[in-house]
PDB file of N, CA and C in Angstrom:
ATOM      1  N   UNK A   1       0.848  -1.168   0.000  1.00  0.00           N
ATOM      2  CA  UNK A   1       0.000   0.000   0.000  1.00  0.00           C
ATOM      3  C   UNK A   1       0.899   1.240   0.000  1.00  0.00           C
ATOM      4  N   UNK A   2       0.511   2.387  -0.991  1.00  0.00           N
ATOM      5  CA  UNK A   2       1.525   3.229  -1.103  1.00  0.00           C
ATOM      6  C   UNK A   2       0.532   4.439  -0.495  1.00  0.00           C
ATOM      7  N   UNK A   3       1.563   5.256   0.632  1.00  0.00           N
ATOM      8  CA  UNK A   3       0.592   6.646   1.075  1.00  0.00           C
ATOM      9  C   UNK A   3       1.540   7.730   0.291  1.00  0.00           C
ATOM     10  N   UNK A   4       0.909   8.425   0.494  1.00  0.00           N
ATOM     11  CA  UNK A   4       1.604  10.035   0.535  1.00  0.00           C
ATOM     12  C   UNK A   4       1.319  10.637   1.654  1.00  0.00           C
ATOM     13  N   UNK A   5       2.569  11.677   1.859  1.00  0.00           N
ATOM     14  CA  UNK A   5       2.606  12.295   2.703  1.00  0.00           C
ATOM     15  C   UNK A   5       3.313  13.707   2.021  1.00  0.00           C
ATOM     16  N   UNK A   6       2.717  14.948   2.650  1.00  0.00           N
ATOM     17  CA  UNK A   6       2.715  15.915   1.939  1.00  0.00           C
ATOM     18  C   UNK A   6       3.927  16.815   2.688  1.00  0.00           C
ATOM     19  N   UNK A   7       4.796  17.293   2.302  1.00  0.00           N
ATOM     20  CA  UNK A   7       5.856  17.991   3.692  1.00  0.00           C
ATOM     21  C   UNK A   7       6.056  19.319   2.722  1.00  0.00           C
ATOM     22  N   UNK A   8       6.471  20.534   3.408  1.00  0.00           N
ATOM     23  CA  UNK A   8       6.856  21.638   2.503  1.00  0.00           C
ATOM     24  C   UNK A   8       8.522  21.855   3.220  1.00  0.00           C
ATOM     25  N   UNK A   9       8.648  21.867   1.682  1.00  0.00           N
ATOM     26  CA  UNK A   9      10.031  22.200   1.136  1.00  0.00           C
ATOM     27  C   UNK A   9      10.761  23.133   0.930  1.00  0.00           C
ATOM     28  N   UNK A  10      11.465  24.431   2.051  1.00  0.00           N
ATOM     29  CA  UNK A  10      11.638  25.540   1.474  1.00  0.00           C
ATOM     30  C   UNK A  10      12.950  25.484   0.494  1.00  0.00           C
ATOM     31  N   UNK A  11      12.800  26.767  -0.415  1.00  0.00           N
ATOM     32  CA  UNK A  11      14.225  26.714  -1.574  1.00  0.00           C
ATOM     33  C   UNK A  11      14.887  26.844  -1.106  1.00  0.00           C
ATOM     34  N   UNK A  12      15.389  26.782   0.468  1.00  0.00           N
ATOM     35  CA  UNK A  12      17.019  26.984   0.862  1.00  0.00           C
ATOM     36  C   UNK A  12      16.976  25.452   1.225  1.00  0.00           C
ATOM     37  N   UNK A  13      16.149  24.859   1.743  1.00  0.00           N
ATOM     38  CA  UNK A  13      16.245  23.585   2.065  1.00  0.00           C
ATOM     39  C   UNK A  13      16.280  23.151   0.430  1.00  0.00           C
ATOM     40  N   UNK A  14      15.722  23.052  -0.662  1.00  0.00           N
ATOM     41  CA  UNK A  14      15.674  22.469  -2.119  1.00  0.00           C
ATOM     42  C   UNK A  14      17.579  22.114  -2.329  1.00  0.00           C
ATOM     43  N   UNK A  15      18.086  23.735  -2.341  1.00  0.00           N
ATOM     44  CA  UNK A  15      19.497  24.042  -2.535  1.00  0.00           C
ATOM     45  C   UNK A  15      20.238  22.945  -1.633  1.00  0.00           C
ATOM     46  N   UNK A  16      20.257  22.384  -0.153  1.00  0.00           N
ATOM     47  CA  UNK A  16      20.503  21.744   0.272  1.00  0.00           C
ATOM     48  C   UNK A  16      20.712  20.881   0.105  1.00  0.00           C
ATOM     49  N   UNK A  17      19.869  20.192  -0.135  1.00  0.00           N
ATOM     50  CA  UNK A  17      19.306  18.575  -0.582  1.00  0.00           C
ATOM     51  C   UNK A  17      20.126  18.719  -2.107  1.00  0.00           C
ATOM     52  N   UNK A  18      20.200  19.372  -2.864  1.00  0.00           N
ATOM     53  CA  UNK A  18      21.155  19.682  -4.243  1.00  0.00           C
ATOM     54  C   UNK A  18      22.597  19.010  -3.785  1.00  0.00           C
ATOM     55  N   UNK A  19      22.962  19.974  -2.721  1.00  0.00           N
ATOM     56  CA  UNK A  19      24.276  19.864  -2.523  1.00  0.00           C
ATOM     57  C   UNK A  19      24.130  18.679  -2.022  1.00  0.00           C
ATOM     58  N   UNK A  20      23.418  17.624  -1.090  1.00  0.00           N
ATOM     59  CA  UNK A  20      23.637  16.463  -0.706  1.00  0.00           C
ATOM     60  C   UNK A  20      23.747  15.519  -1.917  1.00  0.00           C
ATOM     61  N   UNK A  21      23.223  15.689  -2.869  1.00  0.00           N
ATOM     62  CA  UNK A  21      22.845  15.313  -4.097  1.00  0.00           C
ATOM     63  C   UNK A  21      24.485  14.598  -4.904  1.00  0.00           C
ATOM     64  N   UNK A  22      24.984  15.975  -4.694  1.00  0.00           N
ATOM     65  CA  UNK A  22      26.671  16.132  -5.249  1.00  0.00           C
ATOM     66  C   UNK A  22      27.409  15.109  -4.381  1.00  0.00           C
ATOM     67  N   UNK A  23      27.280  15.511  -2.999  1.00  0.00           N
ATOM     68  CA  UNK A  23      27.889  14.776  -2.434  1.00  0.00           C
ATOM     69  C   UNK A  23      27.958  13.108  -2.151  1.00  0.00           C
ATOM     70  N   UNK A  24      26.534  13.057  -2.337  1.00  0.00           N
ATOM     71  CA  UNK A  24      26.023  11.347  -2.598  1.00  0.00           C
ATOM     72  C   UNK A  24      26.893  10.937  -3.479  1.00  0.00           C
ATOM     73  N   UNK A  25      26.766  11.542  -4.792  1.00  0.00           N
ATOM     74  CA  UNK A  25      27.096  11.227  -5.953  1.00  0.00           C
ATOM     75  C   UNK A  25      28.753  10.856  -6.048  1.00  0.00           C
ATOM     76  N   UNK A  26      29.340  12.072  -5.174  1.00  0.00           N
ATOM     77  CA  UNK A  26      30.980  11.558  -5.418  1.00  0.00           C
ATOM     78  C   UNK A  26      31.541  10.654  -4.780  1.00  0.00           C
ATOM     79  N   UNK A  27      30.416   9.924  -3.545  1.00  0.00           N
ATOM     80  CA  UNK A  27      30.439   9.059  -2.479  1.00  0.00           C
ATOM     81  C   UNK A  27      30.299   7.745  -2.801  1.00  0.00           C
ATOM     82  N   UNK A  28      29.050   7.446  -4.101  1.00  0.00           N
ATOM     83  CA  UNK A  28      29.092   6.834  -4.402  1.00  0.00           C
ATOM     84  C   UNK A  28      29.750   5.848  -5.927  1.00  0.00           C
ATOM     85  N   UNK A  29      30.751   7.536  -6.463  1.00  0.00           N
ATOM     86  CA  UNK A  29      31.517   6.493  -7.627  1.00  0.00           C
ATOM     87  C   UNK A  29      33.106   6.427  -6.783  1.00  0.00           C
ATOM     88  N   UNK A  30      33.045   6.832  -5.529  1.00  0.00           N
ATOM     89  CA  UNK A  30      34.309   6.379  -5.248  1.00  0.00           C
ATOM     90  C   UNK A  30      34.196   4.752  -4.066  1.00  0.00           C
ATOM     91  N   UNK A  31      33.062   4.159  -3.806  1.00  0.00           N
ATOM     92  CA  UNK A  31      32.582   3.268  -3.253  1.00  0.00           C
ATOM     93  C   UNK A  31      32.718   1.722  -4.346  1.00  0.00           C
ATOM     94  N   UNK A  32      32.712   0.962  -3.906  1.00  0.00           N
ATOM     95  CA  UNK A  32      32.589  -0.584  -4.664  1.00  0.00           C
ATOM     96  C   UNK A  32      31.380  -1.789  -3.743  1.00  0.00           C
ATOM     97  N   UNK A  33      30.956  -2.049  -4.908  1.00  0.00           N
ATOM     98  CA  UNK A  33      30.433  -3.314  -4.065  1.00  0.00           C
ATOM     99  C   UNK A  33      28.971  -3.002  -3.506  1.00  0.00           C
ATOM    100  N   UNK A  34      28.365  -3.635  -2.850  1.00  0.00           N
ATOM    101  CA  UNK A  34      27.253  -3.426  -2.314  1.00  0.00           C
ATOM    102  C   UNK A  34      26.956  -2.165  -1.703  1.00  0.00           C
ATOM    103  N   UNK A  35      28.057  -1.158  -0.773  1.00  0.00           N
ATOM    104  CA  UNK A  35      28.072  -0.268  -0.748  1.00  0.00           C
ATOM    105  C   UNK A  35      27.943   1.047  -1.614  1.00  0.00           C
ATOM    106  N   UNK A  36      28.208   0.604  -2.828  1.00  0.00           N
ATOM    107  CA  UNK A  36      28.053   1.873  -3.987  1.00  0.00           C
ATOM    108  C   UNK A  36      27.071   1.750  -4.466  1.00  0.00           C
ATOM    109  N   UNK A  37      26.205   0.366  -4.735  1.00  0.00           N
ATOM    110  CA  UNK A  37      24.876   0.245  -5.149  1.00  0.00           C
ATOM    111  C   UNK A  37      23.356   0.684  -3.948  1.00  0.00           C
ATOM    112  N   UNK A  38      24.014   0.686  -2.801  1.00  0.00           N
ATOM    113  CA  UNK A  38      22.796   1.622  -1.675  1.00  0.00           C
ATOM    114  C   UNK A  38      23.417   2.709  -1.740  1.00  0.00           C
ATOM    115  N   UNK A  39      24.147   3.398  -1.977  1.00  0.00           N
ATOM    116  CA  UNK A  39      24.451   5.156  -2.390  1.00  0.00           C
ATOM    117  C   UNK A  39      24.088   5.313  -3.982  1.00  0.00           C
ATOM    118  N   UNK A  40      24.070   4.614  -4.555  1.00  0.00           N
ATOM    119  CA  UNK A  40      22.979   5.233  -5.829  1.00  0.00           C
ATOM    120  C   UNK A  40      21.892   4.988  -5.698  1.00  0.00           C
ATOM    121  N   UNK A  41      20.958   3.977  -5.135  1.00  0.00           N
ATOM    122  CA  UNK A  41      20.003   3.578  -4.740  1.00  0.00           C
ATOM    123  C   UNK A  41      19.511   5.225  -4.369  1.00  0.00           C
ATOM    124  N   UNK A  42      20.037   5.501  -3.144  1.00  0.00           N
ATOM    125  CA  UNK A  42      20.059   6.712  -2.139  1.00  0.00           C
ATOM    126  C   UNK A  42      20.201   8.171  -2.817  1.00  0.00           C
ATOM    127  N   UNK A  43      21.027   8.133  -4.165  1.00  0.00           N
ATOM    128  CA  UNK A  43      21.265   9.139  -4.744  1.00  0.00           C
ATOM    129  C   UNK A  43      19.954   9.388  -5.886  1.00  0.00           C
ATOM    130  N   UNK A  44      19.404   8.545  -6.300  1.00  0.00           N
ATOM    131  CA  UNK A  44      18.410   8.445  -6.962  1.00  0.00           C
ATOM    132  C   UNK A  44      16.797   8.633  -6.398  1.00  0.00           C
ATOM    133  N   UNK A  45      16.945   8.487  -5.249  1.00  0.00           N
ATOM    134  CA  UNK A  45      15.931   9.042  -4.196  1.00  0.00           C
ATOM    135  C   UNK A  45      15.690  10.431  -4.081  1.00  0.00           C
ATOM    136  N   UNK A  46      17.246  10.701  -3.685  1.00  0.00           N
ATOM    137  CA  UNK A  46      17.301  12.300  -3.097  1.00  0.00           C
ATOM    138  C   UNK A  46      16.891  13.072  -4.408  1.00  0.00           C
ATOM    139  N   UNK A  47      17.513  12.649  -5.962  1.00  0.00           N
ATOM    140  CA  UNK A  47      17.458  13.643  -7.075  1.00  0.00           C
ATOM    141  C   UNK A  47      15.573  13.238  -7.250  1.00  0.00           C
ATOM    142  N   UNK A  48      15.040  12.477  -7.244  1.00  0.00           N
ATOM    143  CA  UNK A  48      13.461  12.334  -7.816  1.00  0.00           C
ATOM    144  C   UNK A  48      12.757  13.439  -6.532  1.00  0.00           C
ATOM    145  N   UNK A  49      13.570  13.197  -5.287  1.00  0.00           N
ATOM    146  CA  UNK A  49      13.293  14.438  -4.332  1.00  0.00           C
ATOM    147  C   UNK A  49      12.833  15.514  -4.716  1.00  0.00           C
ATOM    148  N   UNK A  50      14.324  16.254  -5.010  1.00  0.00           N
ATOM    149  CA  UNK A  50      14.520  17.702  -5.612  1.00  0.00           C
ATOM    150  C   UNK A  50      13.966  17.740  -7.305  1.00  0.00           C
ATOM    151  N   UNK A  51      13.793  16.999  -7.544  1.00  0.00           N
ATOM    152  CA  UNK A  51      12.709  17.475  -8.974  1.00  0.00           C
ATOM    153  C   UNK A  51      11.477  17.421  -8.703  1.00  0.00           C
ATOM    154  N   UNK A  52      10.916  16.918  -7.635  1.00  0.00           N
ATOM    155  CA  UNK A  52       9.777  16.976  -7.491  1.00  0.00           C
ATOM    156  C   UNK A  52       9.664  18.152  -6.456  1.00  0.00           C
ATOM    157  N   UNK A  53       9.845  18.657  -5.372  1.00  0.00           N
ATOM    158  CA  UNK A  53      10.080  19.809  -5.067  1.00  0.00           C
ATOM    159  C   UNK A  53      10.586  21.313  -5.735  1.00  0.00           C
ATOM    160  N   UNK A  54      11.440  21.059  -6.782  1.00  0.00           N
ATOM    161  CA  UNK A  54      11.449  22.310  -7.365  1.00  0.00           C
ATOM    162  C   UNK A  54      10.141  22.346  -8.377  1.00  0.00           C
ATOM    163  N   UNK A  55       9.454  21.393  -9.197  1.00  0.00           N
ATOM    164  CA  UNK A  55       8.412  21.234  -9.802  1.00  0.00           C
ATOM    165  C   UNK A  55       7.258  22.193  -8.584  1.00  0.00           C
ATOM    166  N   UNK A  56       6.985  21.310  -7.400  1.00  0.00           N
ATOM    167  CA  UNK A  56       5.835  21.965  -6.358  1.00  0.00           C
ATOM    168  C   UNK A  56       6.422  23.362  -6.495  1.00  0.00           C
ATOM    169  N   UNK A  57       7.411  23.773  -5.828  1.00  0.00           N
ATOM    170  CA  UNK A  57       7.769  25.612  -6.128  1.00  0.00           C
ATOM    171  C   UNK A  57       7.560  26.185  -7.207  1.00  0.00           C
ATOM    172  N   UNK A  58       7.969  25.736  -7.992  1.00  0.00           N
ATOM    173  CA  UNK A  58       7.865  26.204  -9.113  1.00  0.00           C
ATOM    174  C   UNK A  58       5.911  26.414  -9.551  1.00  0.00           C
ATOM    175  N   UNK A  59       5.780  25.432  -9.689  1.00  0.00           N
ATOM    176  CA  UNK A  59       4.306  25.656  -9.684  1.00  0.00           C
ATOM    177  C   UNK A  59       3.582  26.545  -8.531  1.00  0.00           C
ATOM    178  N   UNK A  60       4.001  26.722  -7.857  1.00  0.00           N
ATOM    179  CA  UNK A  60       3.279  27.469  -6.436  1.00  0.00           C
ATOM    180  C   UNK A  60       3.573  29.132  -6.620  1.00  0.00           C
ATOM    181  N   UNK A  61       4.382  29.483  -7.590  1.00  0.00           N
ATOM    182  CA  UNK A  61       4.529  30.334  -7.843  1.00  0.00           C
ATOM    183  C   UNK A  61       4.255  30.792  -9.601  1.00  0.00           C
ATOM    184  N   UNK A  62       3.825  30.184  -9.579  1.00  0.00           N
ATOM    185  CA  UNK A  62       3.055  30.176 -11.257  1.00  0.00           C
ATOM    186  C   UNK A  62       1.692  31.149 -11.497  1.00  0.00           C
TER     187      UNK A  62
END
């Protein structure tokens, strides 16, 4: 069963989560093994995150 849950996102927090984004990312091509595949796992989370949050802003200000 899938819920939603609705949270607001401010653009300094968006920018944030960006930069975690980067940092996932360089975390996980310098990783091997089962470990680099749950940091992209993780990195692919955070980015569907921030596109879907800058999408809600973006629209909220439309």
């Amino acid at each position: 069963m899938n819920k939603i849950t609705s949270i607001e996102i401010s653009p300094i927090e968006v920018s944030a989560l960006k930069k975690l984004v980067v940092i996932n990312g360089a975390l996980a091509k310098q990783l091997t093994g089962r470990a680099a595949h749950e940091q992209v796992a993780l990195l692919r989370v955070l980015i569907g995150i921030v596109n879907r949050a800058e999408l809600a802003n973006a629209m909220e200000g439309a």
